[in-house]
PDB file of N, CA and C in Angstrom:
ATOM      1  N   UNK A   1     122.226 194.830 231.438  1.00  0.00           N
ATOM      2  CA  UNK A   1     123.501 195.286 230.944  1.00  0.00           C
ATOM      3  C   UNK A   1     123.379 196.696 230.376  1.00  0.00           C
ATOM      4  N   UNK A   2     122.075 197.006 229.891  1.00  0.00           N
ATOM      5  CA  UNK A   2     122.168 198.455 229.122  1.00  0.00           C
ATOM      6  C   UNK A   2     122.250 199.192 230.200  1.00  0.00           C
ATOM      7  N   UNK A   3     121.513 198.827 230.830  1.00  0.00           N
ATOM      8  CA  UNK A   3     121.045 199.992 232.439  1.00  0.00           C
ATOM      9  C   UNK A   3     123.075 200.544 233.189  1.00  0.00           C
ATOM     10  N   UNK A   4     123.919 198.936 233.163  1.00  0.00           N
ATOM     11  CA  UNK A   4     124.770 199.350 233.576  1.00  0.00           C
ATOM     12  C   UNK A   4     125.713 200.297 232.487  1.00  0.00           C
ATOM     13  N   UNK A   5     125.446 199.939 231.598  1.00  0.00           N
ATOM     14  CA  UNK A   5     126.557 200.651 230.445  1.00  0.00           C
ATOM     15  C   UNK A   5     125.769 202.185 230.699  1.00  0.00           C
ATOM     16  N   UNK A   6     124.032 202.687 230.813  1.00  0.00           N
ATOM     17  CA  UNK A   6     124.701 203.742 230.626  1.00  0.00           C
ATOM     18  C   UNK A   6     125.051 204.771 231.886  1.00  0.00           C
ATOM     19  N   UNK A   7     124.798 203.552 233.008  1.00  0.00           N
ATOM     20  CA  UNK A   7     125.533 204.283 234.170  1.00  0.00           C
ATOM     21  C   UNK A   7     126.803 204.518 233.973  1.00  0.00           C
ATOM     22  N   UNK A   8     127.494 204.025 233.572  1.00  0.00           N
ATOM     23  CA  UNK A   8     128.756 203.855 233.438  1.00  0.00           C
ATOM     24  C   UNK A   8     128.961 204.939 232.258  1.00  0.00           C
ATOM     25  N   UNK A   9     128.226 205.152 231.336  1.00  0.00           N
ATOM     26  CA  UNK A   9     128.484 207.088 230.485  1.00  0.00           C
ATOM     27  C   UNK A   9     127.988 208.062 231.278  1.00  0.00           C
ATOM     28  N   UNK A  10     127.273 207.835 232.168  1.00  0.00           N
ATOM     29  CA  UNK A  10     126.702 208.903 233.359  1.00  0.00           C
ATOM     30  C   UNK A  10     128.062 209.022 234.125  1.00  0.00           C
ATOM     31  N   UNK A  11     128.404 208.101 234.371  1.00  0.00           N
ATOM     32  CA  UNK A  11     129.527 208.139 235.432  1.00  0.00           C
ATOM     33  C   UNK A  11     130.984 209.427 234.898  1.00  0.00           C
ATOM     34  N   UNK A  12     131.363 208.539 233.240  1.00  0.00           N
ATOM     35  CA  UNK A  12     132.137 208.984 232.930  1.00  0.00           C
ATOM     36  C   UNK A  12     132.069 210.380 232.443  1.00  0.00           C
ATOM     37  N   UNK A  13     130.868 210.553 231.661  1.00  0.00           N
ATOM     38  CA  UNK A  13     130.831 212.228 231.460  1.00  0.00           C
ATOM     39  C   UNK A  13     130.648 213.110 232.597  1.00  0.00           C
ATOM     40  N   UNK A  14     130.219 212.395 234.222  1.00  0.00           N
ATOM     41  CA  UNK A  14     130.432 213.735 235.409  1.00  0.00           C
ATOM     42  C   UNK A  14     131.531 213.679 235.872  1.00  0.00           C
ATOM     43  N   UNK A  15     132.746 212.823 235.078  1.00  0.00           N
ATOM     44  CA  UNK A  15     133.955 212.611 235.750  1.00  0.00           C
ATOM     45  C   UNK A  15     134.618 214.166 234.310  1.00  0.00           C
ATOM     46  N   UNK A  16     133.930 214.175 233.526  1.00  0.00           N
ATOM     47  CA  UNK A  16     134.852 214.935 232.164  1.00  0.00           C
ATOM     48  C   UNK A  16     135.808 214.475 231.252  1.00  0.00           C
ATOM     49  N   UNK A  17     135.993 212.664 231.583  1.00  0.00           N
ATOM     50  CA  UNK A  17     137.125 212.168 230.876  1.00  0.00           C
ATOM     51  C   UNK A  17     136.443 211.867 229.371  1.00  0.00           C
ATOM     52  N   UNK A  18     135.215 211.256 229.220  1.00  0.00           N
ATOM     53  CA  UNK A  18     134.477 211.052 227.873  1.00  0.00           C
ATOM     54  C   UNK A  18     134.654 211.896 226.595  1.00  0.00           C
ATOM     55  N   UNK A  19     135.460 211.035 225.996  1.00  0.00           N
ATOM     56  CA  UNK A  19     135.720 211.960 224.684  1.00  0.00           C
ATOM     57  C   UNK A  19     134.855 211.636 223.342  1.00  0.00           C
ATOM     58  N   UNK A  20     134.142 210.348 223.543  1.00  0.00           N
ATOM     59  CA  UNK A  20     133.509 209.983 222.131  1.00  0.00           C
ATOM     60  C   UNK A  20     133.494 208.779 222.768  1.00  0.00           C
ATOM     61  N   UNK A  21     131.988 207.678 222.235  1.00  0.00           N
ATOM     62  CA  UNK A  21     131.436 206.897 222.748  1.00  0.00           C
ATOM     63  C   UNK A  21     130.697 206.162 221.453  1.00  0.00           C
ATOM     64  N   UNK A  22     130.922 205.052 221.555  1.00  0.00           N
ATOM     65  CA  UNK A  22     130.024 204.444 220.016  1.00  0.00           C
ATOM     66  C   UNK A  22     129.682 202.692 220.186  1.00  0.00           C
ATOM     67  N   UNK A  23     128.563 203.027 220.095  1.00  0.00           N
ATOM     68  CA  UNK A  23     128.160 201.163 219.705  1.00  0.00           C
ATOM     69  C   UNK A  23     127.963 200.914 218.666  1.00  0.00           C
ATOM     70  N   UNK A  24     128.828 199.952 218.036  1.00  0.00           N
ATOM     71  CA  UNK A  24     128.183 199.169 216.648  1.00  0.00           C
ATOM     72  C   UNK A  24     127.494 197.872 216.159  1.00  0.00           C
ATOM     73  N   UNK A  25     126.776 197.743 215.207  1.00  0.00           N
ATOM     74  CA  UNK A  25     126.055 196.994 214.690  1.00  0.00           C
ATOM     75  C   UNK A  25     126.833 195.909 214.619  1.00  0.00           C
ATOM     76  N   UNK A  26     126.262 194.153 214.932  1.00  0.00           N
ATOM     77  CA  UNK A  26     126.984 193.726 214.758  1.00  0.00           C
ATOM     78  C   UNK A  26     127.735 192.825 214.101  1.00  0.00           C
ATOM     79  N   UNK A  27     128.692 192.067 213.892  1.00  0.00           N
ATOM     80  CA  UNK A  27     129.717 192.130 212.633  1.00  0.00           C
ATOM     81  C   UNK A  27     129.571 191.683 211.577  1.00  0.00           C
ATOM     82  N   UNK A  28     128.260 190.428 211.672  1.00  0.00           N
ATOM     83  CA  UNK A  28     127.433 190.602 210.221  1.00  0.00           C
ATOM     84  C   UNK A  28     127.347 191.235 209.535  1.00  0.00           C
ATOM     85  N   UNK A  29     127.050 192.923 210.546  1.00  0.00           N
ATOM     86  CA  UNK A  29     126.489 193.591 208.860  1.00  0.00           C
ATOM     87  C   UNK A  29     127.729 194.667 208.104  1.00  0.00           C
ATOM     88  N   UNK A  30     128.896 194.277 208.691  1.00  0.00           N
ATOM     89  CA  UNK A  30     129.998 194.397 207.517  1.00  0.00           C
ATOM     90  C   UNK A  30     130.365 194.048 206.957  1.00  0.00           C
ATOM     91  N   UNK A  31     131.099 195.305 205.730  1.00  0.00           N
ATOM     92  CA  UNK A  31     131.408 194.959 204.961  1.00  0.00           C
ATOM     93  C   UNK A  31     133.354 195.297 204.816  1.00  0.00           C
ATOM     94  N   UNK A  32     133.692 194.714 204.168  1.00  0.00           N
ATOM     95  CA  UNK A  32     135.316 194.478 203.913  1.00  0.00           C
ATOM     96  C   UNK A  32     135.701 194.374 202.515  1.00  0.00           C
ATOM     97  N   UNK A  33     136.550 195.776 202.724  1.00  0.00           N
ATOM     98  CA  UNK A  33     137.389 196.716 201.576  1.00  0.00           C
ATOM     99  C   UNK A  33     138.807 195.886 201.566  1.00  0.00           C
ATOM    100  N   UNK A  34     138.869 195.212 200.862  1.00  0.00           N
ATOM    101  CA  UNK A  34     140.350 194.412 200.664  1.00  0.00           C
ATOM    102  C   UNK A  34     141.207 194.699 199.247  1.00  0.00           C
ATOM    103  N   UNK A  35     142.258 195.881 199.111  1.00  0.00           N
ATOM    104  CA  UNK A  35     142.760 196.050 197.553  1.00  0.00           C
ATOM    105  C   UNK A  35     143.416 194.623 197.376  1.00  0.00           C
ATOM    106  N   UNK A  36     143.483 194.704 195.834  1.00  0.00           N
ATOM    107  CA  UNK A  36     143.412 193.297 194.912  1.00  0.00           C
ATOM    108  C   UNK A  36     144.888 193.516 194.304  1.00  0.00           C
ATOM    109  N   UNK A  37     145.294 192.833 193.966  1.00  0.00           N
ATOM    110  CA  UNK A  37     146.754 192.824 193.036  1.00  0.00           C
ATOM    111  C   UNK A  37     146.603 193.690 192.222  1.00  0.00           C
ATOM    112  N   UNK A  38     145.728 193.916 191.533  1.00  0.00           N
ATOM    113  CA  UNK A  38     145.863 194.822 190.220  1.00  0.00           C
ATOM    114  C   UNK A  38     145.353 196.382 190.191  1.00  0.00           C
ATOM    115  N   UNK A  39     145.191 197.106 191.862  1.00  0.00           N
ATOM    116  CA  UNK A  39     145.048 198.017 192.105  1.00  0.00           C
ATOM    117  C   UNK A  39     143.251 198.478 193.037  1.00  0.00           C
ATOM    118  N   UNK A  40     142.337 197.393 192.300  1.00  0.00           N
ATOM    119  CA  UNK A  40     141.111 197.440 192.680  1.00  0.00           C
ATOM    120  C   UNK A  40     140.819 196.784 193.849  1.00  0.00           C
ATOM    121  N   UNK A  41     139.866 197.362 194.604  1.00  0.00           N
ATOM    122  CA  UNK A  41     139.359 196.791 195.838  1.00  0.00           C
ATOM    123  C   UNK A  41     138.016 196.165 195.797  1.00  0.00           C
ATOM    124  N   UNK A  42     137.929 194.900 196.475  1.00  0.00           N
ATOM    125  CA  UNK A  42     137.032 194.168 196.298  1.00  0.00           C
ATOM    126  C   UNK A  42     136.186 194.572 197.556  1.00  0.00           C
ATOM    127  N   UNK A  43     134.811 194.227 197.812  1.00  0.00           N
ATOM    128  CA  UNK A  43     133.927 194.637 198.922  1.00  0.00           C
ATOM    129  C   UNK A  43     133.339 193.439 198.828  1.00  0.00           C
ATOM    130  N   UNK A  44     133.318 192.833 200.130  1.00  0.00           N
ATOM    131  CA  UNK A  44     132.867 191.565 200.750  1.00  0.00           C
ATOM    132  C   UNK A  44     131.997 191.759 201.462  1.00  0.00           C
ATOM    133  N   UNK A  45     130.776 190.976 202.226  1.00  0.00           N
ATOM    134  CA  UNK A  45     129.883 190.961 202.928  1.00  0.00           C
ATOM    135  C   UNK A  45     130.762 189.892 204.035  1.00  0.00           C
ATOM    136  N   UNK A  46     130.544 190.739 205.580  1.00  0.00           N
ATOM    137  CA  UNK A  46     131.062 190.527 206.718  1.00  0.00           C
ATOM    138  C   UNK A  46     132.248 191.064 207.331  1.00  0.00           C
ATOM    139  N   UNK A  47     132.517 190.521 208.379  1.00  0.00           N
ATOM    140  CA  UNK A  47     133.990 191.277 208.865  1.00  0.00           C
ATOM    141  C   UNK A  47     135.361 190.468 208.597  1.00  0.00           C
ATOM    142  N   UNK A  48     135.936 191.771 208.387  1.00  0.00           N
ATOM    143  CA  UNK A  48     137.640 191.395 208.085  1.00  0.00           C
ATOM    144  C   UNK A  48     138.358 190.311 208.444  1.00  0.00           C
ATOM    145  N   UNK A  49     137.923 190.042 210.013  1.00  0.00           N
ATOM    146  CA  UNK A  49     138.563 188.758 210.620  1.00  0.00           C
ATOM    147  C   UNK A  49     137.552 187.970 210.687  1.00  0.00           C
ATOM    148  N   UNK A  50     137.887 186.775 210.679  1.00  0.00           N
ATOM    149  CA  UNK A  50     136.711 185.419 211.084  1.00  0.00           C
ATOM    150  C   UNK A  50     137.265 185.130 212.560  1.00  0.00           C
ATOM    151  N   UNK A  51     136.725 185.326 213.624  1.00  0.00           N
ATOM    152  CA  UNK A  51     136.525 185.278 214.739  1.00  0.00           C
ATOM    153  C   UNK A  51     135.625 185.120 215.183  1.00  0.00           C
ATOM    154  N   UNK A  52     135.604 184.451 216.951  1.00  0.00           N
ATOM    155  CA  UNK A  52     134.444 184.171 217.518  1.00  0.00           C
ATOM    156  C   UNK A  52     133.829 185.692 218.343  1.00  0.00           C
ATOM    157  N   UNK A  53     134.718 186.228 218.006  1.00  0.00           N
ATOM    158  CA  UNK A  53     134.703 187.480 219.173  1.00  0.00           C
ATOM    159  C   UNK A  53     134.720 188.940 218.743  1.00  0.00           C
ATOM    160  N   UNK A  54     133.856 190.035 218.919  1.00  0.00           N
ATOM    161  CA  UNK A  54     133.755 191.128 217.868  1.00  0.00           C
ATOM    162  C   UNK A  54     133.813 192.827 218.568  1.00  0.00           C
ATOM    163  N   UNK A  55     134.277 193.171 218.171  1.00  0.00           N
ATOM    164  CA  UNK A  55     133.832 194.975 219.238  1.00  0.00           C
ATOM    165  C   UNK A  55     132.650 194.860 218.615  1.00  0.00           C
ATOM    166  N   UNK A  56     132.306 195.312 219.869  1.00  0.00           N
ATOM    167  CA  UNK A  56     130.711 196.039 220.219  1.00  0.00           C
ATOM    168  C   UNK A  56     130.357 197.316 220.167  1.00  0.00           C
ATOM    169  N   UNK A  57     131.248 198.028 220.359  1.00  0.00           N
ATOM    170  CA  UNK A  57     131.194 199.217 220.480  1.00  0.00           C
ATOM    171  C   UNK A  57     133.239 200.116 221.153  1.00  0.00           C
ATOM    172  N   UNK A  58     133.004 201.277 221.524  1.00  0.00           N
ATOM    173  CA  UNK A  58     134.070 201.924 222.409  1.00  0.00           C
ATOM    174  C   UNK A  58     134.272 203.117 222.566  1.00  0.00           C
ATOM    175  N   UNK A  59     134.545 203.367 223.837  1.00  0.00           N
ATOM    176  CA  UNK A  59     135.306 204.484 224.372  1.00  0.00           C
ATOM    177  C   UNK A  59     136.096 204.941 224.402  1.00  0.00           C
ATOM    178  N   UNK A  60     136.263 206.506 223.439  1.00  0.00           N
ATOM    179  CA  UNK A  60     137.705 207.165 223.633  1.00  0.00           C
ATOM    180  C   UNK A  60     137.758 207.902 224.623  1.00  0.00           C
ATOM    181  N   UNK A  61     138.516 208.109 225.808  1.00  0.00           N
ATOM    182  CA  UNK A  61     138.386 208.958 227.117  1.00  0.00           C
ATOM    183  C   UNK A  61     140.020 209.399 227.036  1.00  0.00           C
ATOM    184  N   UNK A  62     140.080 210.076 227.489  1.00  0.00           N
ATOM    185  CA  UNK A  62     140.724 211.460 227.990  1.00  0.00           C
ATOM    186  C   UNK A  62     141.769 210.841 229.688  1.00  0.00           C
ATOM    187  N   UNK A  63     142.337 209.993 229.735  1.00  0.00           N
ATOM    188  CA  UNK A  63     142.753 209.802 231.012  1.00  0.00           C
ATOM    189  C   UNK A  63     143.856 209.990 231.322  1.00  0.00           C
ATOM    190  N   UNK A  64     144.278 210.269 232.329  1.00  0.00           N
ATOM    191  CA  UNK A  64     145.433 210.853 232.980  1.00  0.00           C
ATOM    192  C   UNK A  64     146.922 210.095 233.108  1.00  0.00           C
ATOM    193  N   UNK A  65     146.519 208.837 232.807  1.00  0.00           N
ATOM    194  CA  UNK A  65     147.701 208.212 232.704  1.00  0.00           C
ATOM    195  C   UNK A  65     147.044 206.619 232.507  1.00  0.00           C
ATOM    196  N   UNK A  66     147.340 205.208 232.466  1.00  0.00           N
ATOM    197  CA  UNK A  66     147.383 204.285 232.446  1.00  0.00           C
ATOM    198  C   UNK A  66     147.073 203.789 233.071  1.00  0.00           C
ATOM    199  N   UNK A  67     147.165 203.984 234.617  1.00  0.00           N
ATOM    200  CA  UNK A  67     146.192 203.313 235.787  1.00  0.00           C
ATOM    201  C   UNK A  67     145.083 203.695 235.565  1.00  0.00           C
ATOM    202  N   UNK A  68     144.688 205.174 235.020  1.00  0.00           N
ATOM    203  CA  UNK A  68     143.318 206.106 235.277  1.00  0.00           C
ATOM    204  C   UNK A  68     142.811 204.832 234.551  1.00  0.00           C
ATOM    205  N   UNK A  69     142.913 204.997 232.745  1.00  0.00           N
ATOM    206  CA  UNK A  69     142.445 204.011 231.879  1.00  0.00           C
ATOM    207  C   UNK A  69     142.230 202.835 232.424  1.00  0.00           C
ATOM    208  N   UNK A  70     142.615 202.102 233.270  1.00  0.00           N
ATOM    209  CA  UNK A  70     142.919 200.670 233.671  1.00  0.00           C
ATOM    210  C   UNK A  70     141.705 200.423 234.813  1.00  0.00           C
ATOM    211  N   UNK A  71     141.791 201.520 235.243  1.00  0.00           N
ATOM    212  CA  UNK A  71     140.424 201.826 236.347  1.00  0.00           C
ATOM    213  C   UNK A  71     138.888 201.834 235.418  1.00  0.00           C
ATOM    214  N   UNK A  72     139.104 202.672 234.534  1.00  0.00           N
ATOM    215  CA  UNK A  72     137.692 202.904 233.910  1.00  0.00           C
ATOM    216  C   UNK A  72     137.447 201.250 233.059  1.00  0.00           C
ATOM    217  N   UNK A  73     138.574 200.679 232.478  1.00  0.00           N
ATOM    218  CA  UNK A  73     138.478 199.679 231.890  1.00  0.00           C
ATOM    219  C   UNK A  73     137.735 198.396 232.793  1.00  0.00           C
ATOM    220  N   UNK A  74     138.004 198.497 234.249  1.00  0.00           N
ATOM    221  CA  UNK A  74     138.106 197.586 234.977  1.00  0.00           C
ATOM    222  C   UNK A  74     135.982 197.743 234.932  1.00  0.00           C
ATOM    223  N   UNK A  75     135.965 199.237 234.724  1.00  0.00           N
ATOM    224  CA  UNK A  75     134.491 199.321 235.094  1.00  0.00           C
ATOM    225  C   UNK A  75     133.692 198.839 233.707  1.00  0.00           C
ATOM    226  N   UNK A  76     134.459 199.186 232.859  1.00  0.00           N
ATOM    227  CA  UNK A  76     133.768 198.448 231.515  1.00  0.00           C
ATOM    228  C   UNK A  76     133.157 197.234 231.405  1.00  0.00           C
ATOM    229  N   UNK A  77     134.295 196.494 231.668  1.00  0.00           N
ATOM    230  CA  UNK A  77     134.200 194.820 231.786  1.00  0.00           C
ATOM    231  C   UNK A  77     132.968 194.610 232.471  1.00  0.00           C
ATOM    232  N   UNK A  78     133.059 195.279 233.500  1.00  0.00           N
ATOM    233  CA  UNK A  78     132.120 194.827 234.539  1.00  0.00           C
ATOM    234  C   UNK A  78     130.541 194.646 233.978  1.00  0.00           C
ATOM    235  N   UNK A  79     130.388 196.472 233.569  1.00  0.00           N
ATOM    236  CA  UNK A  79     129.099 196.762 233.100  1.00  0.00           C
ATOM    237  C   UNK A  79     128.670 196.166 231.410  1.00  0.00           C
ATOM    238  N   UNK A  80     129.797 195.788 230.748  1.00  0.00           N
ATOM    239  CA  UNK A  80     129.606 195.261 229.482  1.00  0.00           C
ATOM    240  C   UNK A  80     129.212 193.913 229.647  1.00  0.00           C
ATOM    241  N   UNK A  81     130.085 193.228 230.966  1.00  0.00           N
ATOM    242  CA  UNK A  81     129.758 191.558 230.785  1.00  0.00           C
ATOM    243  C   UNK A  81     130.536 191.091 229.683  1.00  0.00           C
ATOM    244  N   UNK A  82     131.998 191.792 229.390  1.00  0.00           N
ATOM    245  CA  UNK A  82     132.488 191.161 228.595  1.00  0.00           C
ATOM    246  C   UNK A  82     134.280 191.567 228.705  1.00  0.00           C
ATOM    247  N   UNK A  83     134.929 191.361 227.638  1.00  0.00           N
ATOM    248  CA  UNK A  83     136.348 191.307 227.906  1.00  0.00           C
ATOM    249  C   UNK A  83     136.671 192.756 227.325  1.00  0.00           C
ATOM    250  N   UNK A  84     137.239 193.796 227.971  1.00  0.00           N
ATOM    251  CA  UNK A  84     137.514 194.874 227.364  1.00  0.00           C
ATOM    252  C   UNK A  84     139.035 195.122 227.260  1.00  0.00           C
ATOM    253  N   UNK A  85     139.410 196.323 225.895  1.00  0.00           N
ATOM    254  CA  UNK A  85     140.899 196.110 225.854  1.00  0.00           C
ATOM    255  C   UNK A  85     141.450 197.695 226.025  1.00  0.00           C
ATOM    256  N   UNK A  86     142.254 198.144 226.394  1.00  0.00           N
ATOM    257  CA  UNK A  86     142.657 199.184 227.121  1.00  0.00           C
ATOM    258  C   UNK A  86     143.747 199.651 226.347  1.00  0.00           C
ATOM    259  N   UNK A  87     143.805 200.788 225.048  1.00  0.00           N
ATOM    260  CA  UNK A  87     144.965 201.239 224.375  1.00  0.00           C
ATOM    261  C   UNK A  87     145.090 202.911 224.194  1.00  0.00           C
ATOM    262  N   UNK A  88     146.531 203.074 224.238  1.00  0.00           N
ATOM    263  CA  UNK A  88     146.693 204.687 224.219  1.00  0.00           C
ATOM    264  C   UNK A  88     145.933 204.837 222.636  1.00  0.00           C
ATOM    265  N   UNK A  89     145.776 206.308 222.643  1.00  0.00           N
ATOM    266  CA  UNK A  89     145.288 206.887 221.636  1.00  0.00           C
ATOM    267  C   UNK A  89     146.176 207.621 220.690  1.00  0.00           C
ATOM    268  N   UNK A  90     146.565 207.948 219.461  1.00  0.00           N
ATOM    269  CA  UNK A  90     147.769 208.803 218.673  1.00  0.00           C
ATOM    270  C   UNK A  90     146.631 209.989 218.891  1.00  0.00           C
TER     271      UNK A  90
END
C-alpha cells in the first residue's frame, strides 16, 4: 500500500494538481479541545468522535472541476485500500 500511495504523489505532483499532502498519526494519539460552560476548555486524551473509522491522512489538490477530483479520488481509494471522501476546498 505505501509503494502505491507514493505512486500515486508521483503521479499527482507530474500532473501539478498537488497542493499539500499529509498523513496522520493515528487517532489514539489525540487529543480533544472541548469549551466547557463556564468559558474553559477541557483537553481529553483521544479523538473527538468515537468511531470505527478515522482519516489517515489527505490531499489538498488543485482540480479543475469535480469530475477531475472524482478521478483522482477514484485513484485514492484504490491505492489507500480504503474509503476516500471527495470535498471542495474554501
Amino acid at each position: 500500500m505505501d509503494r502505491d500511495i507514493d505512486a500515486l504523489n508521483d503521479e499527482m505532483k507530474a500532473a501539478g494538481i498537488r497542493v499539500f499532502v499529509g498523513g496522520l498519526h493515528p487517532a489514539s494519539s489525540a487529543k480533544s479541545l472541548r469549551r466547557q460552560p463556564d468559558g474553559k476548555v477541557l483537553i481529553t486524551d483521544g479523538p473527538y468522535l468515537k468511531t470505527a473509522e478515522h482519516v489517515g491522512g489527505f490531499w489538498v489538490l488543485e482540480a479543475a472541476n469535480l469530475e477531475e477530483a472524482l478521478a483522482w479520488g477514484r485513484k485514492a481509494a484504490v491505492a489507500c485500500r480504503a474509503s476516500v471522501e471527495v470535498r471542495p476546498f474554501h
